[in-house]
C-alpha atoms as a PDB file:
ATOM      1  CA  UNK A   1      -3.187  22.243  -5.640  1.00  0.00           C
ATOM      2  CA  UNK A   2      -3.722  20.266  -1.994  1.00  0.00           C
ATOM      3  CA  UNK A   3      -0.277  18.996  -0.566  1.00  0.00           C
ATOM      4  CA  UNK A   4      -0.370  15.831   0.984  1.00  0.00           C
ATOM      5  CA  UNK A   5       2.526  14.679   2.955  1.00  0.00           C
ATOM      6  CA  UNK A   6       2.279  11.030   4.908  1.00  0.00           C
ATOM      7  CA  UNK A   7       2.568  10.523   7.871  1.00  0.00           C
ATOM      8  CA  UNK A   8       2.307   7.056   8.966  1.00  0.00           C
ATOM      9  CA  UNK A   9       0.874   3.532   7.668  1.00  0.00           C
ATOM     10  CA  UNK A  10      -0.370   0.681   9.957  1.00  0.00           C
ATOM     11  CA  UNK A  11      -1.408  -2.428   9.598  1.00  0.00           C
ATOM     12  CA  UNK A  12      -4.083  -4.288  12.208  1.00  0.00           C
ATOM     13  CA  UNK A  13      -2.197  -7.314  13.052  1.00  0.00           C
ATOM     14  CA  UNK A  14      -5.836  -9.212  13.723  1.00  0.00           C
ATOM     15  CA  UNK A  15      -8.391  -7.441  11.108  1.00  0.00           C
ATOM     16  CA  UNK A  16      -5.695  -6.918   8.239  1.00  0.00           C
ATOM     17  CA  UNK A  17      -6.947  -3.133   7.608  1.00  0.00           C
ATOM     18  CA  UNK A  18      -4.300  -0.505   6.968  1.00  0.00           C
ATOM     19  CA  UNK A  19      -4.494   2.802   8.568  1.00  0.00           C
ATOM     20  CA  UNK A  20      -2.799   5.952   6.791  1.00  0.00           C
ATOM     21  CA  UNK A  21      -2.339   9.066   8.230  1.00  0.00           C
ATOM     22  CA  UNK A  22      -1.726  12.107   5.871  1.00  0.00           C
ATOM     23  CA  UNK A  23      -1.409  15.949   6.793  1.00  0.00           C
ATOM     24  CA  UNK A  24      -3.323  17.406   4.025  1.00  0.00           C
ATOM     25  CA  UNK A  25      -2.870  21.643   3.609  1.00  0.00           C
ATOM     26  CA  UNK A  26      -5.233  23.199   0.996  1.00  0.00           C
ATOM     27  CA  UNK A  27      -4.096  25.246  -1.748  1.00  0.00           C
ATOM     28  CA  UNK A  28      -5.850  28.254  -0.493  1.00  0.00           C
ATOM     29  CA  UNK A  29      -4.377  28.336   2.759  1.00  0.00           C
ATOM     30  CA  UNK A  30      -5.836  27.581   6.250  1.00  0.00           C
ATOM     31  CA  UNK A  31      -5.419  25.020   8.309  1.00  0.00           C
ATOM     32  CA  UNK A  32      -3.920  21.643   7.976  1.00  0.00           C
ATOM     33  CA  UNK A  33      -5.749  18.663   8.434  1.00  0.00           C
ATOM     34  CA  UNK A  34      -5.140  15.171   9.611  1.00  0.00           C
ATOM     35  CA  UNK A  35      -6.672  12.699   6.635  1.00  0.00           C
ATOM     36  CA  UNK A  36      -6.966   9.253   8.230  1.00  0.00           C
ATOM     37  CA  UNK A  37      -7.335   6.384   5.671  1.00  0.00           C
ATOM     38  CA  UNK A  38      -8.876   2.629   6.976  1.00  0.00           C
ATOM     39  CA  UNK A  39      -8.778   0.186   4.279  1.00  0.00           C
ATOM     40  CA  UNK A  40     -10.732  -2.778   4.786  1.00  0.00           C
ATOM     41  CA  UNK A  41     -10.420  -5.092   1.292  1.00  0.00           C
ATOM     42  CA  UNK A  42     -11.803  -2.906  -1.314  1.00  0.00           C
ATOM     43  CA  UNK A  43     -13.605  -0.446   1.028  1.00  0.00           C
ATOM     44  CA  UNK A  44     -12.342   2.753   2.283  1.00  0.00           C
ATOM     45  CA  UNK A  45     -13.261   5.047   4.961  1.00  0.00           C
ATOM     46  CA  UNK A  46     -11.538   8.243   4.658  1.00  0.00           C
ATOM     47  CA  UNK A  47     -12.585  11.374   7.240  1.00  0.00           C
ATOM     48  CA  UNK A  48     -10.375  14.805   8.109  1.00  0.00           C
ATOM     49  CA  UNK A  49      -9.797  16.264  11.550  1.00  0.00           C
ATOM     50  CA  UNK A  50      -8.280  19.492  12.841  1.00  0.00           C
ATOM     51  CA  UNK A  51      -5.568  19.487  15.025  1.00  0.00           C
ATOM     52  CA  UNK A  52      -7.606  19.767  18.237  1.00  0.00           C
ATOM     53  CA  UNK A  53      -9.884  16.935  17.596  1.00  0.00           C
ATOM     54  CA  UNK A  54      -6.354  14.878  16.740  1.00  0.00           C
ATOM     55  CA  UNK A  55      -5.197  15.415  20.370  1.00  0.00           C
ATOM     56  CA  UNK A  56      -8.175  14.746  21.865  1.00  0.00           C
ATOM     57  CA  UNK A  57      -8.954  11.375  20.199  1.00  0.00           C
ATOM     58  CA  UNK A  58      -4.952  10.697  20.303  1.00  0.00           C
ATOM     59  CA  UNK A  59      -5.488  11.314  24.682  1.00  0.00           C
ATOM     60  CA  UNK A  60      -8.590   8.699  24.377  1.00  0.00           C
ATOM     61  CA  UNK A  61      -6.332   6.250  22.745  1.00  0.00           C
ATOM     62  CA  UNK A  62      -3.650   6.537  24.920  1.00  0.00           C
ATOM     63  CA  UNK A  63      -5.728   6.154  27.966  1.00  0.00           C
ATOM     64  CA  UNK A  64      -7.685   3.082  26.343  1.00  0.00           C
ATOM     65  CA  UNK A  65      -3.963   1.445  25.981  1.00  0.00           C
ATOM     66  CA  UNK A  66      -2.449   2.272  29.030  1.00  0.00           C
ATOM     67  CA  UNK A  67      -5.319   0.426  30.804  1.00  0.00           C
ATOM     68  CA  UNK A  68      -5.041  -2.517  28.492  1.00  0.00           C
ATOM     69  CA  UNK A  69      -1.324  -2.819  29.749  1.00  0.00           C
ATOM     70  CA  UNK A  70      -2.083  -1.991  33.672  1.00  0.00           C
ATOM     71  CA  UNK A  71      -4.963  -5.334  33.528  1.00  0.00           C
END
């Protein structure tokens, strides 16, 4: 059986989508992976990552915000 455990919900304040994050750890072992859920209305776009992927794109946003705030 997969575990899923959240993680974290969001909700765009301008778009209205809701982002969920969910570790997700496979019943026959491995490694965990980071689900990320965007709901836009009735469509969903759903995609895993590994934990190294995670930091990098997690960097990328951090950079991209810290910018926003410096302008």
């Amino acid at each position: 059986m997969t575990r899923v455990t959240p993680l974290d919900k969001l909700r765009v304040p301008l778009g209205g989508q809701e982002i969920e994050l969910q570790q997700i750890d496979y019943e026959g072992g491995g490694m965990s992976l980071l689900r990320t859920r965007i709901r836009e209305k009735s469509r969903f776009t759903v995609f895993e990552i590994d934990a190294q992927t995670a930091a990098e794109w997690g960097r990328a946003l951090l950079r991209w915000a810290e910018a926003q705030e410096a302008s």
